[in-house]
Protein backbone atom coordinates (compact mmCIF):
# COMPACT_ATOMS: atom_id res chain seq x y z
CA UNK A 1 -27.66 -8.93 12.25
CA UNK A 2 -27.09 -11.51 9.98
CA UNK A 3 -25.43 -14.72 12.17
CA UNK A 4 -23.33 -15.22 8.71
CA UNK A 5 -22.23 -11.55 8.81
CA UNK A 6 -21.04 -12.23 11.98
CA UNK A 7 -18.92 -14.96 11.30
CA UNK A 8 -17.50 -12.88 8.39
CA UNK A 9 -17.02 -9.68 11.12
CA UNK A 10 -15.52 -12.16 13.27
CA UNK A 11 -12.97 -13.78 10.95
CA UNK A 12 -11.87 -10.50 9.83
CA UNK A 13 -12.10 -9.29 12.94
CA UNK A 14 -9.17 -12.60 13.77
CA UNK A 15 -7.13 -11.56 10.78
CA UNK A 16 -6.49 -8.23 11.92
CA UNK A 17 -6.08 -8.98 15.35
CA UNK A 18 -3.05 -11.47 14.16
CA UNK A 19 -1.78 -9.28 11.66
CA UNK A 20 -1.54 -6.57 14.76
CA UNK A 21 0.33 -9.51 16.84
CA UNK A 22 2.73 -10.32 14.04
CA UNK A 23 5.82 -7.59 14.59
CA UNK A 24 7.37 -8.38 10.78
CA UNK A 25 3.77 -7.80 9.22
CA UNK A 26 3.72 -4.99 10.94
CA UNK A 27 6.39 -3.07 9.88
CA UNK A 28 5.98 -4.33 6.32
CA UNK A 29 2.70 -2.76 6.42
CA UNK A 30 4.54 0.56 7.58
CA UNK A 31 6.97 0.47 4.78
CA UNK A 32 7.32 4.04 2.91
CA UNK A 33 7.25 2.20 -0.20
CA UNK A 34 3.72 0.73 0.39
CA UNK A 35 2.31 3.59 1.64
CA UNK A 36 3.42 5.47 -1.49
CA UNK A 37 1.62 2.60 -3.62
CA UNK A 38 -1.50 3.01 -2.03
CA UNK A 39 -1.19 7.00 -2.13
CA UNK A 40 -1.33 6.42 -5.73
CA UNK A 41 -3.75 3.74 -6.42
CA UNK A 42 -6.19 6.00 -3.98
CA UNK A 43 -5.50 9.22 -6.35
CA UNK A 44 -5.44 7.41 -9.79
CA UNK A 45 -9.23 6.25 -8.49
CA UNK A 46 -10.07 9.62 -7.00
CA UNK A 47 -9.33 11.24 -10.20
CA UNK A 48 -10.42 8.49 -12.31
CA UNK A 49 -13.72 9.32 -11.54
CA UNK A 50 -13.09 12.95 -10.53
CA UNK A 51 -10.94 14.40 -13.63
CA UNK A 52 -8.94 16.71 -11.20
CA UNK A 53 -5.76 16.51 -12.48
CA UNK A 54 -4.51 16.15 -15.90
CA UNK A 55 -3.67 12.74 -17.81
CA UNK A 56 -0.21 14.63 -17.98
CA UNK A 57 0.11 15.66 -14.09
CA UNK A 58 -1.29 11.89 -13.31
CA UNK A 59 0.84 9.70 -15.50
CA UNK A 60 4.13 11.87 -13.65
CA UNK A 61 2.60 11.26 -10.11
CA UNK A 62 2.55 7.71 -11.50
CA UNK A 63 6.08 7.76 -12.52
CA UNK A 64 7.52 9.43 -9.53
CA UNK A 65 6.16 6.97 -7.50
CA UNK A 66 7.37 3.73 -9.71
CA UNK A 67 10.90 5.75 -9.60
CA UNK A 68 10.32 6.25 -5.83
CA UNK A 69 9.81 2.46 -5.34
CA UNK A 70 12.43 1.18 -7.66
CA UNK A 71 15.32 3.37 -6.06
CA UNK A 72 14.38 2.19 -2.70
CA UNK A 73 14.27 -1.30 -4.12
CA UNK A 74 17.78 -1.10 -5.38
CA UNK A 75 18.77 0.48 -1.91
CA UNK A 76 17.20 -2.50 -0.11
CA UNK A 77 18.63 -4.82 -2.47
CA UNK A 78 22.59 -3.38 -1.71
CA UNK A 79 21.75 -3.28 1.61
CA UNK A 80 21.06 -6.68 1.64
CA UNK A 81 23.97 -7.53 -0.12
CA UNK A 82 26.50 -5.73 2.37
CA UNK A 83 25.04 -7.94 5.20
């Protein structure tokens, strides 16, 4: 192996590792709302290249998922307001 591969396995390896340390990261990175995002970036790609679903079926996945996000937004935001 590459000793500049290693450095780069390393420093990512140091990023995660901190990222795991770092309780608020954390359960940002467990928030419903960004695993929805990535649900649908992953299947817009998948059937991108895949043609699966229909444009039709795929742009309402899309939407339900921006409405998804934007109602638990506003929820967040009155939340945060009440405190």
């Amino acid at each position: 192996m590459n000793p500049l591969d290693l450095f780069k396995v390393w420093r990512i390896w140091r990023v995660v590792k901190t990222i795991g340390e770092d309780k608020v990261m954390m359960e940002k990175l467990k928030s419903r709302k960004l695993l929805a995002l990535i649900i649908t970036a992953i299947l817009t790609t998948i059937n991108g290249a895949t043609g699966i679903l229909s444009d039709e079926m795929m742009q309402n996945v899309i939407y339900l998922t921006m409405t998804y996000i934007g109602g638990q937004g506003v929820v967040d935001a009155a939340s945060a307001v009440k405190k």
